[in-house]
PDB file of N, CA and C in Angstrom:
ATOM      1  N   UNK A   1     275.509 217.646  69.646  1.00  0.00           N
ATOM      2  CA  UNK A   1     275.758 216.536  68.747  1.00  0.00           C
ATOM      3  C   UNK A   1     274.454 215.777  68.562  1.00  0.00           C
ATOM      4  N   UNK A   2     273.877 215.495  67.246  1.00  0.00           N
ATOM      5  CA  UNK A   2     273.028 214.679  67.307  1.00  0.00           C
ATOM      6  C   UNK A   2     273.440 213.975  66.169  1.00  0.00           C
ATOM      7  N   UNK A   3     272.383 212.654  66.051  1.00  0.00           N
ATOM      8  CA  UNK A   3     272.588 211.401  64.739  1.00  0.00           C
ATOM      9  C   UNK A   3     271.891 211.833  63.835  1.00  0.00           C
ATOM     10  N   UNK A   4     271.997 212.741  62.777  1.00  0.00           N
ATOM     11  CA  UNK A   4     271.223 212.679  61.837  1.00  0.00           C
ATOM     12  C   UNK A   4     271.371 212.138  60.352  1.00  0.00           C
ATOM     13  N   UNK A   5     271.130 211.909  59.354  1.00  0.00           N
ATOM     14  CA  UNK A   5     271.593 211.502  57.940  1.00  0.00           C
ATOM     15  C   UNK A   5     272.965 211.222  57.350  1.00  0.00           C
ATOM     16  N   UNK A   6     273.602 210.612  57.592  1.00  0.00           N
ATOM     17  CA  UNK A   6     274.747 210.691  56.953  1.00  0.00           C
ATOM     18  C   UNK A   6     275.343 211.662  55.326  1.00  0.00           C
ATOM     19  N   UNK A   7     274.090 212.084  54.779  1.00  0.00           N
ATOM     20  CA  UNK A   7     273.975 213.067  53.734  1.00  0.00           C
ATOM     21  C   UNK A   7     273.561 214.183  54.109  1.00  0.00           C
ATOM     22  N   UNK A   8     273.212 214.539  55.475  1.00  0.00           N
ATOM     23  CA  UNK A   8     272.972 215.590  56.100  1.00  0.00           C
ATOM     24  C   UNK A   8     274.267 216.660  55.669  1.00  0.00           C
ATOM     25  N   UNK A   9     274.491 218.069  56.197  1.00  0.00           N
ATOM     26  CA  UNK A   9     275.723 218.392  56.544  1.00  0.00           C
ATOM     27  C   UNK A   9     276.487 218.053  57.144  1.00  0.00           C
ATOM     28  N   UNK A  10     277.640 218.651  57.491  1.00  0.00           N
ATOM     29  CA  UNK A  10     278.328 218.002  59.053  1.00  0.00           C
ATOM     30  C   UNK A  10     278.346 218.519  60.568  1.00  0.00           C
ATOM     31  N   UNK A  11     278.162 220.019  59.839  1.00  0.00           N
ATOM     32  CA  UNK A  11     277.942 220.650  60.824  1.00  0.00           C
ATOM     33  C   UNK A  11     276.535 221.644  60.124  1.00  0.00           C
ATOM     34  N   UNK A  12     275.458 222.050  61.474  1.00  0.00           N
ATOM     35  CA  UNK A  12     274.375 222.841  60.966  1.00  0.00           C
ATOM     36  C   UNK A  12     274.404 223.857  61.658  1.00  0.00           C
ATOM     37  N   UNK A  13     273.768 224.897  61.153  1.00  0.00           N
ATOM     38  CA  UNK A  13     273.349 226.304  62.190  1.00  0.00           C
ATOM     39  C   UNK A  13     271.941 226.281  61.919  1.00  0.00           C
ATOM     40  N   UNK A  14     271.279 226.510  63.080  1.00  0.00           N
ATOM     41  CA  UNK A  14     269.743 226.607  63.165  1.00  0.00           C
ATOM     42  C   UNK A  14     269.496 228.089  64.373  1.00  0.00           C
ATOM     43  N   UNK A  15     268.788 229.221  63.639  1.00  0.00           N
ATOM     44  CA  UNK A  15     268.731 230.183  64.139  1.00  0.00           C
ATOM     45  C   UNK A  15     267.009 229.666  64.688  1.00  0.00           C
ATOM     46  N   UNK A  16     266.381 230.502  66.146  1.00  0.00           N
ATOM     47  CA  UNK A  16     265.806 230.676  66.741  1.00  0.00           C
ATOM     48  C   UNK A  16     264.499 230.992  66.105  1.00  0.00           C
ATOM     49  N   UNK A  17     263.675 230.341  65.912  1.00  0.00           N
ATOM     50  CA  UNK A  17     262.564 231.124  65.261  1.00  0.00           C
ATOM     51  C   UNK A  17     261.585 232.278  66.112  1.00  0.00           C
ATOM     52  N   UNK A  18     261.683 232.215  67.225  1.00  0.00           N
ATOM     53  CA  UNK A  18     260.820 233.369  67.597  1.00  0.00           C
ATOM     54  C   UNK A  18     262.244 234.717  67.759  1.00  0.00           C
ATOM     55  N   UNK A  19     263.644 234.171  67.839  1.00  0.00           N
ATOM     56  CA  UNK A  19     264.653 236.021  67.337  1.00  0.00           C
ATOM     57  C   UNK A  19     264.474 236.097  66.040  1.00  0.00           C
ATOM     58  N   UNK A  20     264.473 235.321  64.931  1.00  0.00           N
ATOM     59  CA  UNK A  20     264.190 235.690  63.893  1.00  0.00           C
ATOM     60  C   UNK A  20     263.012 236.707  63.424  1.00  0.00           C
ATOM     61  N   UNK A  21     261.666 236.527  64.321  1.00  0.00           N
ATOM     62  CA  UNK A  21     260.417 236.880  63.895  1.00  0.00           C
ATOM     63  C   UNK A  21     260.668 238.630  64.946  1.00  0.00           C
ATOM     64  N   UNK A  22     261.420 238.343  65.613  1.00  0.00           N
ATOM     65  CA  UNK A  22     261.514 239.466  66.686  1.00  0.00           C
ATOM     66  C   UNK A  22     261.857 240.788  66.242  1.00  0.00           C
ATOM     67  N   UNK A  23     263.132 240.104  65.319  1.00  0.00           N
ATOM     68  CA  UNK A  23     264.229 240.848  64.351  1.00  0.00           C
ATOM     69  C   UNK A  23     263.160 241.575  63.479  1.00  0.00           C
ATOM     70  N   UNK A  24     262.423 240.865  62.215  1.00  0.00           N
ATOM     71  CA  UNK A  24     261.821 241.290  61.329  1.00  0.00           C
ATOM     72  C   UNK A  24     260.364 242.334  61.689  1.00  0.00           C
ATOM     73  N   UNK A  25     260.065 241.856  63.060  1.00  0.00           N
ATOM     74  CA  UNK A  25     259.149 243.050  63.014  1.00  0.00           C
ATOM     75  C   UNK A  25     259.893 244.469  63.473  1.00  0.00           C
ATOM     76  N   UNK A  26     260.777 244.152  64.491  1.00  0.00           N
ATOM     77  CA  UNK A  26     261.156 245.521  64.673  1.00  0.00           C
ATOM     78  C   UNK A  26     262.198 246.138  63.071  1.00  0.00           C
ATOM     79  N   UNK A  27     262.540 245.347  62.285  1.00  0.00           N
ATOM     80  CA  UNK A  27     262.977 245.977  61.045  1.00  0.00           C
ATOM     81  C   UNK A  27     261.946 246.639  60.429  1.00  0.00           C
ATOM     82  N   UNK A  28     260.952 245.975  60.579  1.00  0.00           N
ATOM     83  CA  UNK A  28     259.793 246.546  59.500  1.00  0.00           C
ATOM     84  C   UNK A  28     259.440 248.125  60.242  1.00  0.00           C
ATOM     85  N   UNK A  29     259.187 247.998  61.618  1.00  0.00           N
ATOM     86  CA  UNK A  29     258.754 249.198  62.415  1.00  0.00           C
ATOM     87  C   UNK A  29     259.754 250.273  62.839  1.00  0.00           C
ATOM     88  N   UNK A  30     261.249 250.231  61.707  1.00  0.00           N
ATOM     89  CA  UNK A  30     261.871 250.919  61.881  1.00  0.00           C
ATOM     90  C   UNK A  30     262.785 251.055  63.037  1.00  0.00           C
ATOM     91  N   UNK A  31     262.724 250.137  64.452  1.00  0.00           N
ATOM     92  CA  UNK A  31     263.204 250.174  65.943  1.00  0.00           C
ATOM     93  C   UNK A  31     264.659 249.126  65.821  1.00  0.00           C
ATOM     94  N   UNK A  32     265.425 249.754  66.604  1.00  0.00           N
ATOM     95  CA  UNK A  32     267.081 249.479  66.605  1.00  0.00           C
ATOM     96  C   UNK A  32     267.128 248.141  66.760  1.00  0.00           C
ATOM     97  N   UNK A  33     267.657 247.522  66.041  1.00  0.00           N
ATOM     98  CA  UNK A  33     267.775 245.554  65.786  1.00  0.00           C
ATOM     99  C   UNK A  33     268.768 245.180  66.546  1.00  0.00           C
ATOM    100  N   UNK A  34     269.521 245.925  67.440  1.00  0.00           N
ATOM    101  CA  UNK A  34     270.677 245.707  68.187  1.00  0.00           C
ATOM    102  C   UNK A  34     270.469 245.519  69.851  1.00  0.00           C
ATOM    103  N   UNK A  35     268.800 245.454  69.608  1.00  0.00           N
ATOM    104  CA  UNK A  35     268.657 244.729  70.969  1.00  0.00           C
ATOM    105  C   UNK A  35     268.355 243.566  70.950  1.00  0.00           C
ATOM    106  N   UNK A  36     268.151 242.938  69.932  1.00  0.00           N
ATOM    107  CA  UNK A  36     268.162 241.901  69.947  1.00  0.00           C
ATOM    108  C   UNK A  36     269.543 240.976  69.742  1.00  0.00           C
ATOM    109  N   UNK A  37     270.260 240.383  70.412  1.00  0.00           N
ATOM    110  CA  UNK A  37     271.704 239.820  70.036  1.00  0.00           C
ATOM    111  C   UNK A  37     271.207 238.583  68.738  1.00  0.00           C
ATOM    112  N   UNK A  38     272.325 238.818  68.073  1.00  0.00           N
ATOM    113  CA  UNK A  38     272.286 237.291  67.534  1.00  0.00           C
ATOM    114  C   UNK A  38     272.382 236.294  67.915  1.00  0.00           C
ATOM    115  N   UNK A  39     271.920 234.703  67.840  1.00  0.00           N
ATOM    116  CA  UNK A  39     272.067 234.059  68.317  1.00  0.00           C
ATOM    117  C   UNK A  39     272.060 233.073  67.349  1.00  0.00           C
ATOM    118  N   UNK A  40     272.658 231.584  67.926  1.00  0.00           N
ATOM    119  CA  UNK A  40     272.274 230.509  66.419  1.00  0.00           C
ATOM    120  C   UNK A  40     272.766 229.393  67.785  1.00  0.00           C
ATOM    121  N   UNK A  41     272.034 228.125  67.165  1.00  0.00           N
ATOM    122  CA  UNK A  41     272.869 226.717  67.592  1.00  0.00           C
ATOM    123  C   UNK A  41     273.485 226.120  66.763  1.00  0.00           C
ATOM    124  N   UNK A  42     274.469 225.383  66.961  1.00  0.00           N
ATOM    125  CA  UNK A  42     275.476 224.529  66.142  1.00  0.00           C
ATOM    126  C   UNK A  42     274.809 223.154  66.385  1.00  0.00           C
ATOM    127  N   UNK A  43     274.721 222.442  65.096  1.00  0.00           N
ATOM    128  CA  UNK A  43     274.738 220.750  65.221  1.00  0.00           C
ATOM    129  C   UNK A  43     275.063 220.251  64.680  1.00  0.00           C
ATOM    130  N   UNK A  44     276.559 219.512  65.678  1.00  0.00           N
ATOM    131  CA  UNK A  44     277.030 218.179  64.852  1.00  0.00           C
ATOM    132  C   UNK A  44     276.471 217.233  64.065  1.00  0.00           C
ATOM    133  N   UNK A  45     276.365 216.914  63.255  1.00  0.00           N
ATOM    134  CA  UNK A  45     275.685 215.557  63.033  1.00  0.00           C
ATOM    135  C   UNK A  45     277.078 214.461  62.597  1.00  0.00           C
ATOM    136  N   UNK A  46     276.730 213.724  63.822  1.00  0.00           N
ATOM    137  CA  UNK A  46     277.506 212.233  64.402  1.00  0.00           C
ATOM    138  C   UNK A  46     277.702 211.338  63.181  1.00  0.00           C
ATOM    139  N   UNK A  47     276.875 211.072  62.559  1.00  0.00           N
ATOM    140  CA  UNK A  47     276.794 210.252  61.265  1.00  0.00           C
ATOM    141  C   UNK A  47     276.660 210.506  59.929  1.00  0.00           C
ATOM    142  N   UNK A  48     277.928 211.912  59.907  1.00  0.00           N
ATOM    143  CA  UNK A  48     278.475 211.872  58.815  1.00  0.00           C
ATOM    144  C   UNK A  48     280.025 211.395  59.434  1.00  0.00           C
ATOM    145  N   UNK A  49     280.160 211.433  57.808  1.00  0.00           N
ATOM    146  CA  UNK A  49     281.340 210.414  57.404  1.00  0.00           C
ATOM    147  C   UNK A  49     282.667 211.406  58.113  1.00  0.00           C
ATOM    148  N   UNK A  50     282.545 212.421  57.633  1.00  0.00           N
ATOM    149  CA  UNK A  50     283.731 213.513  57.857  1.00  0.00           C
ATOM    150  C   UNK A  50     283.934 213.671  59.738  1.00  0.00           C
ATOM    151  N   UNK A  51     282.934 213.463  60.303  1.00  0.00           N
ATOM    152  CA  UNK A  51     282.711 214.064  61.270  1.00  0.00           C
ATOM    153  C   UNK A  51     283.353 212.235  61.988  1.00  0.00           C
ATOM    154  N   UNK A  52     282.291 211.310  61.561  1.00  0.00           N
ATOM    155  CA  UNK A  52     282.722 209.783  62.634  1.00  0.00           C
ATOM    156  C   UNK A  52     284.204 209.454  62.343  1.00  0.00           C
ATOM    157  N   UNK A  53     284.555 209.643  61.074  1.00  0.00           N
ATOM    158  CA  UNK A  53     285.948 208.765  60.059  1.00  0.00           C
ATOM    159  C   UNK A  53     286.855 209.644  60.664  1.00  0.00           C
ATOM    160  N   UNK A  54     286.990 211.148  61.251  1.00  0.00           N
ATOM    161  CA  UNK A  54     288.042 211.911  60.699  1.00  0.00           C
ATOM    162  C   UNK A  54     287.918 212.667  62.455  1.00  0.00           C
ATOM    163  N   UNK A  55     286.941 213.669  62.516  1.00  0.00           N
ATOM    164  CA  UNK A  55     287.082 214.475  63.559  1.00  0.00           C
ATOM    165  C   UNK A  55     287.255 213.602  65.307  1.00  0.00           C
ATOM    166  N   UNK A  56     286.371 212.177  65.190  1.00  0.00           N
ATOM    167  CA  UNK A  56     286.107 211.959  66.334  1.00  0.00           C
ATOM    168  C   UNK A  56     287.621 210.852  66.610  1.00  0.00           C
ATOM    169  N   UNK A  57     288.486 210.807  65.634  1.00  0.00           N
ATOM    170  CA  UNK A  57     289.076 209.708  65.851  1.00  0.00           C
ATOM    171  C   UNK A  57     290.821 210.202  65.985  1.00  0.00           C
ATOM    172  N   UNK A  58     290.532 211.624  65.290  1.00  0.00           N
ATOM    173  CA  UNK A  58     291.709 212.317  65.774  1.00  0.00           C
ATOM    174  C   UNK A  58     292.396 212.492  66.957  1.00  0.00           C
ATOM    175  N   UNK A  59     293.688 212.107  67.129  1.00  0.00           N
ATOM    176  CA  UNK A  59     294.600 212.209  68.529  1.00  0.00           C
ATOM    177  C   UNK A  59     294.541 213.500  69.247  1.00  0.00           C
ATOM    178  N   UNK A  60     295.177 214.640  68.034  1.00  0.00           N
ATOM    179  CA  UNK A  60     295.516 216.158  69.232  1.00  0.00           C
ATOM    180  C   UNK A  60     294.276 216.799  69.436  1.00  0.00           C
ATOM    181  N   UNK A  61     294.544 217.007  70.172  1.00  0.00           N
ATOM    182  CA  UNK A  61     293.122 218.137  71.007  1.00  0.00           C
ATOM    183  C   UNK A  61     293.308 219.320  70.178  1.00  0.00           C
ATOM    184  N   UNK A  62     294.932 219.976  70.019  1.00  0.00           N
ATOM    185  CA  UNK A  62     294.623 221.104  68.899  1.00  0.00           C
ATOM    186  C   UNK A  62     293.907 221.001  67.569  1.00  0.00           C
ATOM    187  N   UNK A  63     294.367 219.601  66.867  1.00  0.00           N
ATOM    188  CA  UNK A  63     294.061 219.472  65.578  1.00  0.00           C
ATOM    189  C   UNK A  63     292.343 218.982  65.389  1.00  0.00           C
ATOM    190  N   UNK A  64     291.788 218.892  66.511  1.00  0.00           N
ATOM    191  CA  UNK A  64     290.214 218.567  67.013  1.00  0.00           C
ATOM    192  C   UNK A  64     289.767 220.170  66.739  1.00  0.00           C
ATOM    193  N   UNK A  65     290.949 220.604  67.551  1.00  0.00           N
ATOM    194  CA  UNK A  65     289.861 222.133  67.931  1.00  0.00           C
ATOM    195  C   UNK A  65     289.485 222.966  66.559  1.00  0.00           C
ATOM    196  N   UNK A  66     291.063 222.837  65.738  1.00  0.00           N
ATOM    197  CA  UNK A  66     291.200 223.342  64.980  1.00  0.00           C
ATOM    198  C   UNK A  66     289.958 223.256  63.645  1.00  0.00           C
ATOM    199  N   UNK A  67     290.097 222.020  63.795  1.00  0.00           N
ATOM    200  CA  UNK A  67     289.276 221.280  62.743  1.00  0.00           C
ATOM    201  C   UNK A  67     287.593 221.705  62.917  1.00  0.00           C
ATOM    202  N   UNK A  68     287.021 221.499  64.424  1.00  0.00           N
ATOM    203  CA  UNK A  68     285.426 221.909  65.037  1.00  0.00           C
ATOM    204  C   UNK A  68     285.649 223.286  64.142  1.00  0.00           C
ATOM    205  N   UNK A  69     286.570 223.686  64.290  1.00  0.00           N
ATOM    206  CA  UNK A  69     286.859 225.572  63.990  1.00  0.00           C
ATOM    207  C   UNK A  69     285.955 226.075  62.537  1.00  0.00           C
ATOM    208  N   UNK A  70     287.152 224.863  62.056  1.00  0.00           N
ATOM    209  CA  UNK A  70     287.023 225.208  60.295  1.00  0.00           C
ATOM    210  C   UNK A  70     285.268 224.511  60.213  1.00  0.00           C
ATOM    211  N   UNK A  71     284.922 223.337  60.374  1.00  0.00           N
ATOM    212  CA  UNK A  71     283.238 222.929  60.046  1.00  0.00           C
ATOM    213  C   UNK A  71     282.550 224.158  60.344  1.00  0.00           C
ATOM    214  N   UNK A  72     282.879 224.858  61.874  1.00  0.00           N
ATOM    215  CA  UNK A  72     281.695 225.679  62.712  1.00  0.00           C
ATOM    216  C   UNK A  72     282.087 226.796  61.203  1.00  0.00           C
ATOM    217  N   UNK A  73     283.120 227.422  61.122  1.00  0.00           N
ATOM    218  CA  UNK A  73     282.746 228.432  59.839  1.00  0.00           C
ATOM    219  C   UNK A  73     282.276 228.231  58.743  1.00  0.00           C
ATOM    220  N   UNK A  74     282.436 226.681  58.084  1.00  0.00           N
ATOM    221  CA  UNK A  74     281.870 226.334  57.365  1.00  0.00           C
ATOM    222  C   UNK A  74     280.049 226.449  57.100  1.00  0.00           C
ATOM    223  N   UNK A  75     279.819 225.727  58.082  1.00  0.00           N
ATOM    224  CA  UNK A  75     278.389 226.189  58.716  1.00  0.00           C
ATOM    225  C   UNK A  75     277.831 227.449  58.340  1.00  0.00           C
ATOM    226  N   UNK A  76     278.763 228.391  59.639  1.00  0.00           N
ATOM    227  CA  UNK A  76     278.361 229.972  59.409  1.00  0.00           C
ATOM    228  C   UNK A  76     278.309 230.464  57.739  1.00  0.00           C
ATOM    229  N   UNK A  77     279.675 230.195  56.745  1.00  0.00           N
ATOM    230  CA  UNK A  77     279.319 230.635  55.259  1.00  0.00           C
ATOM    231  C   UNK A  77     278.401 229.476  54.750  1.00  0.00           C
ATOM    232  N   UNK A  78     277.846 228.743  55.214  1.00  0.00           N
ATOM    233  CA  UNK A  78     276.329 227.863  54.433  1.00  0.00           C
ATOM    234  C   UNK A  78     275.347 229.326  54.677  1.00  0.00           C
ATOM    235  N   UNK A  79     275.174 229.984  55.969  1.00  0.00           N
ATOM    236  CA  UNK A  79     274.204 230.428  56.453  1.00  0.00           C
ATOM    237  C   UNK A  79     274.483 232.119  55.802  1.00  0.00           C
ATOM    238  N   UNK A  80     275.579 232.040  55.191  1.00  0.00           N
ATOM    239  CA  UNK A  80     275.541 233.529  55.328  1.00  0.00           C
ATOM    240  C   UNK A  80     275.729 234.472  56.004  1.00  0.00           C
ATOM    241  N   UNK A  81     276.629 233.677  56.826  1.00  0.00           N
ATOM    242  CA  UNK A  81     276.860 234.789  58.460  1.00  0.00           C
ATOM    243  C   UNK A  81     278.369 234.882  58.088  1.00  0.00           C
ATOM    244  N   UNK A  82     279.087 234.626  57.439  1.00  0.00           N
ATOM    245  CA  UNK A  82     280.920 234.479  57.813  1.00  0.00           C
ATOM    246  C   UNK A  82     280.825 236.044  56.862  1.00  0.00           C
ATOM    247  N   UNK A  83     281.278 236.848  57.128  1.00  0.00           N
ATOM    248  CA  UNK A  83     281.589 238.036  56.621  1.00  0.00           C
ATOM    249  C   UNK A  83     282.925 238.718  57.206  1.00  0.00           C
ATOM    250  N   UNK A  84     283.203 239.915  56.260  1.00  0.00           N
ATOM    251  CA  UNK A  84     284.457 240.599  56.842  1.00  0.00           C
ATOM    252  C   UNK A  84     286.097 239.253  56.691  1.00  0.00           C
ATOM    253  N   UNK A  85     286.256 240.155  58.283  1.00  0.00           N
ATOM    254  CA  UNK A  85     287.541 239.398  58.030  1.00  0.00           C
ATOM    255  C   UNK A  85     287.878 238.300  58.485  1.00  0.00           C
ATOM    256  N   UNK A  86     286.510 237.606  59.238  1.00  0.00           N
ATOM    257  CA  UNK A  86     286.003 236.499  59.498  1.00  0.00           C
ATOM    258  C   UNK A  86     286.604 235.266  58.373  1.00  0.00           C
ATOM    259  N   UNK A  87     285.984 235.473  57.180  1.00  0.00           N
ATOM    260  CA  UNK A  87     285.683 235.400  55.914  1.00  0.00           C
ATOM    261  C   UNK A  87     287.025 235.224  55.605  1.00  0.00           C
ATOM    262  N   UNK A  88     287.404 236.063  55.199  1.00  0.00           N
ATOM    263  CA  UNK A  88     289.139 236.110  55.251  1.00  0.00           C
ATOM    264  C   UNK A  88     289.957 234.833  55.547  1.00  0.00           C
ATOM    265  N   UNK A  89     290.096 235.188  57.170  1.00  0.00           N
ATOM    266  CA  UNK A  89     290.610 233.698  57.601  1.00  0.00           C
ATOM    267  C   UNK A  89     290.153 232.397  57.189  1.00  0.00           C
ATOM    268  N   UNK A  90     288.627 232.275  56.913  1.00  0.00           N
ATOM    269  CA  UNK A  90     288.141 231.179  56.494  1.00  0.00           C
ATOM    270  C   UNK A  90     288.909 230.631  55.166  1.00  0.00           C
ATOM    271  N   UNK A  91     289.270 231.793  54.113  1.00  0.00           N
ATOM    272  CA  UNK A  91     290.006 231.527  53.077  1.00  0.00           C
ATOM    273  C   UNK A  91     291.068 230.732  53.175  1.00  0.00           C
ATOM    274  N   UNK A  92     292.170 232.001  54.373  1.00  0.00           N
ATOM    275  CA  UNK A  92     293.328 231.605  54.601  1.00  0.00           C
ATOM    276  C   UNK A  92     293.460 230.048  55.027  1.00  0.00           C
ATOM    277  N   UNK A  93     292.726 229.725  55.843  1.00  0.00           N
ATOM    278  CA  UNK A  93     292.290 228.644  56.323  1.00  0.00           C
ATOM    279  C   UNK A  93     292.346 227.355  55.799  1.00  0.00           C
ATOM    280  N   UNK A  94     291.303 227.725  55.164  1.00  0.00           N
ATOM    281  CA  UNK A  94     291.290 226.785  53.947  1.00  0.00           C
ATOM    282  C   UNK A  94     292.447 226.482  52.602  1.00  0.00           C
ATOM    283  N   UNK A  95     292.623 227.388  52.919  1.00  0.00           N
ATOM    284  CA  UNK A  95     294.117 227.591  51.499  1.00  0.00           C
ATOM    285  C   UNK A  95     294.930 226.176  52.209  1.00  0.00           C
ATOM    286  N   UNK A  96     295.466 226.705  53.379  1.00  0.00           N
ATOM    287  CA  UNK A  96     296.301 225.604  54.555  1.00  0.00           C
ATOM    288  C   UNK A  96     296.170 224.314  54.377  1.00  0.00           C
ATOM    289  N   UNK A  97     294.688 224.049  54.986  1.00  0.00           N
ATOM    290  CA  UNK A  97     294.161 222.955  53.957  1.00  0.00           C
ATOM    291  C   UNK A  97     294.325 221.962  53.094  1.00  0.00           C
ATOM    292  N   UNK A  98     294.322 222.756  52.231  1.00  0.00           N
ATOM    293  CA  UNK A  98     294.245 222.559  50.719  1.00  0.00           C
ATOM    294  C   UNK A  98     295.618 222.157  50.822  1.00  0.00           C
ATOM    295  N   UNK A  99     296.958 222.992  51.119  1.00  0.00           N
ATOM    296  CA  UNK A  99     298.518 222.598  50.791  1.00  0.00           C
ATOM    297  C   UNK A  99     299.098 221.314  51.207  1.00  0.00           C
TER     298      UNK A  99
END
């Protein structure tokens, strides 16, 4: 969790810059990218609105979890990582949501 911009996102993914650079040379040199795991950090940012007004003030622990759930994928499809059937649920998800 950190304080950042209130126009920030709500939730961020920030991948590693030296796995990133790790990744791309062994892509370039042709060598199996699957030793390297993926990795990413998540960051709250505290001072948005969605996150102070809504997530932190919520009663159930499910409807907390649920909710971290939906931002953290949110995040992941900012970044381009939610794929498959990942992706999917995110829809379904969201459809729920929405009703």
């Amino acid at each position: 969790m950190k304080a950042l911009s209130p126009n920030d996102h709500p939730v961020l993914i920030t991948k590693p810059e030296f796995m990133r650079r790790m990744k791309e040379m062994h892509m370039l040199q042709g060598m199996d990218m699957n030793m390297f795991p993926d990795s990413h950090n998540v960051v709250v940012n505290t001072n948005h609105p969605l996150i102070a007004e809504k997530l932190l003030k919520m009663k159930s622990e499910e409807k907390k979890a649920d909710f971290a759930a939906y931002l953290h994928d949110l995040a992941l499809l900012n970044q381009n990582m939610l794929k498959g059937e990942e992706l999917t649920r995110f829809i379904q998800r969201s459809i729920e949501f929405v009703k």
